[in-house]
Protein backbone atom coordinates (compact mmCIF):
# COMPACT_ATOMS: atom_id res chain seq x y z
CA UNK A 1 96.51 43.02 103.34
CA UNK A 2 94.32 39.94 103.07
CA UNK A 3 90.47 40.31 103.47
CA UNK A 4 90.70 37.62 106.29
CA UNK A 5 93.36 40.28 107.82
CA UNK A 6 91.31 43.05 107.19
CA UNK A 7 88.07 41.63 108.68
CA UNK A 8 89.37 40.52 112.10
CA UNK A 9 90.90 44.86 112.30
CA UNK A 10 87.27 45.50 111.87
CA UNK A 11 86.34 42.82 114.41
CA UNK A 12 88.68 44.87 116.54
CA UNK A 13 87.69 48.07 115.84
CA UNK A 14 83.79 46.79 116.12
CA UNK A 15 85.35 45.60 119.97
CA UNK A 16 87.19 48.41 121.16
CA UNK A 17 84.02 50.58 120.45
CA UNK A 18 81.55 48.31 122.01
CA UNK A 19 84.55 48.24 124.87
CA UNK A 20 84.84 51.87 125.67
CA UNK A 21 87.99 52.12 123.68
CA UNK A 22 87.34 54.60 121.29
CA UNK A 23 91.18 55.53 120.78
CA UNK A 24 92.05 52.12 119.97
CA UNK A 25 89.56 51.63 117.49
CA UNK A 26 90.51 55.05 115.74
CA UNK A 27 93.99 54.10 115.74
CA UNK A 28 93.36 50.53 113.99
CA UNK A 29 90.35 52.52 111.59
CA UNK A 30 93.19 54.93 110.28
CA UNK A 31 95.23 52.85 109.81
CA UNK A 32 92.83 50.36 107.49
CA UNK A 33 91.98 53.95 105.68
CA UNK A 34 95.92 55.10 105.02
CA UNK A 35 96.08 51.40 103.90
CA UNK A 36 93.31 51.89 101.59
CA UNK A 37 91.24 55.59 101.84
CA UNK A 38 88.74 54.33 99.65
CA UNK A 39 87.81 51.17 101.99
CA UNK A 40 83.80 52.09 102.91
CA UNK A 41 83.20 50.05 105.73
CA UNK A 42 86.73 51.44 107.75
CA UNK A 43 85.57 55.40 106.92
CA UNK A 44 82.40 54.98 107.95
CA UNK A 45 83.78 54.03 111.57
CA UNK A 46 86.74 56.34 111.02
CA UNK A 47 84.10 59.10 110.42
CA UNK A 48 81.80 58.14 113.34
CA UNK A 49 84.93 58.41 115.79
CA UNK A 50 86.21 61.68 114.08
CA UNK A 51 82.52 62.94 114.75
CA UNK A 52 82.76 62.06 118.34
CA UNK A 53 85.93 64.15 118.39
CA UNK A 54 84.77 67.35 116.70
CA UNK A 55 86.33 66.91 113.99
CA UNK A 56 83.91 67.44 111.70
CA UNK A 57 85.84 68.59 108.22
CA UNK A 58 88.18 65.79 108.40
CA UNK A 59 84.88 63.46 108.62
CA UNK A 60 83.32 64.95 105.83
CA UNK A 61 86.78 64.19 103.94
CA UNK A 62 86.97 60.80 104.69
CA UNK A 63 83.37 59.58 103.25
CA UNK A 64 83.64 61.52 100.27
CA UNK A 65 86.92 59.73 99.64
CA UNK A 66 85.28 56.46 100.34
CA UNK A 67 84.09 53.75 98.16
CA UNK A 68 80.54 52.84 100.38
CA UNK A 69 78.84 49.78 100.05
CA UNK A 70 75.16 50.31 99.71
CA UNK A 71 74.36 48.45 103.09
CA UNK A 72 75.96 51.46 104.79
CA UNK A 73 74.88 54.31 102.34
CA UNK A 74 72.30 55.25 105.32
CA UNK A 75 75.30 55.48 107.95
CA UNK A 76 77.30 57.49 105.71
CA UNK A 77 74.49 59.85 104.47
CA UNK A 78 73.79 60.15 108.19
CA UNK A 79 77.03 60.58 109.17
CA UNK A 80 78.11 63.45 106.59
CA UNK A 81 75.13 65.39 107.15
CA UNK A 82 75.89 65.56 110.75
CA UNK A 83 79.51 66.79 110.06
CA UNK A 84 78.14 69.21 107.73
CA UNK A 85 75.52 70.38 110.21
CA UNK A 86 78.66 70.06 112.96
CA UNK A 87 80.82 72.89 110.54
CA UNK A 88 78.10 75.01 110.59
CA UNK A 89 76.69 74.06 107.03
CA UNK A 90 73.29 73.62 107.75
CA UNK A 91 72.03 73.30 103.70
CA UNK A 92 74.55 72.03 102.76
CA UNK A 93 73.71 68.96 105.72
CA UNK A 94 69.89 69.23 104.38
CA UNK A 95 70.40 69.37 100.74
CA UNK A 96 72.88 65.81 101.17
CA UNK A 97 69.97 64.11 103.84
CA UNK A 98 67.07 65.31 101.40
CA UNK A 99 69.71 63.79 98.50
CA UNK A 100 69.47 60.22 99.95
CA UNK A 101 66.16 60.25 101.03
CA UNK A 102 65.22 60.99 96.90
CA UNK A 103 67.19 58.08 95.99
CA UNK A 104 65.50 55.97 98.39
CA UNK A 105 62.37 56.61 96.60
CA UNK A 106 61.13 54.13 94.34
CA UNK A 107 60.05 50.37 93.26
CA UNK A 108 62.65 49.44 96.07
CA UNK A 109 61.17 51.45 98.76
CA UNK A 110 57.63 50.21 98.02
CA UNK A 111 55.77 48.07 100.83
CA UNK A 112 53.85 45.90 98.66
CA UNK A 113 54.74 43.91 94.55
């Protein structure tokens, strides 16, 4: 698949979502992810609609097997410690929030040079 290919399925998946289409969008997302499982950007989403499901364990799967880009480390440090915290592993959802907040921390994350 071509990245021009692959960025209008995430234009669609972005639209379904913002359409009230949620099936739609998880159907093109897995599909992306079976095409590639370490594609960031399509697990994240995949994640976020597996979340909405219940499906918590199968979220949790997904990001770890992903390759994230660092502009959506946030969503999917968010996103896994809410399907932790969903399967009933509360430190587990701490510990990996508390994990990205540390590394975070730093010359980048300082307000002034």
């Amino acid at each position: 698949m071509s990245n021009d290919e692959r960025q209008f399925l995430l234009t669609a998946v972005w639209m379904f979502m913002r359409h009230g289409q949620p099936a739609r969008a998880r159907a093109v997302c897995a599909a992306l992810v079976d095409d590639n499982p370490r594609d960031g950007v399509a697990s994240v989403a995949l994640a976020e609609l597996m979340l909405d499901s219940g499906e918590a364990a199968r979220a949790i799967e997904t990001l770890r097997a992903a390759d994230v880009p660092p502009e959506l480390a946030h969503a999917a440090a968010f996103l896994e410690a809410r399907a932790l915290k969903m399967a009933g592993r509360e430190r587990e959802a701490e510990s990996r929030w508390s994990r990205y907040i540390e590394s975070r921390k730093g010359a980048a994350r300082q307000w002034t040079a």
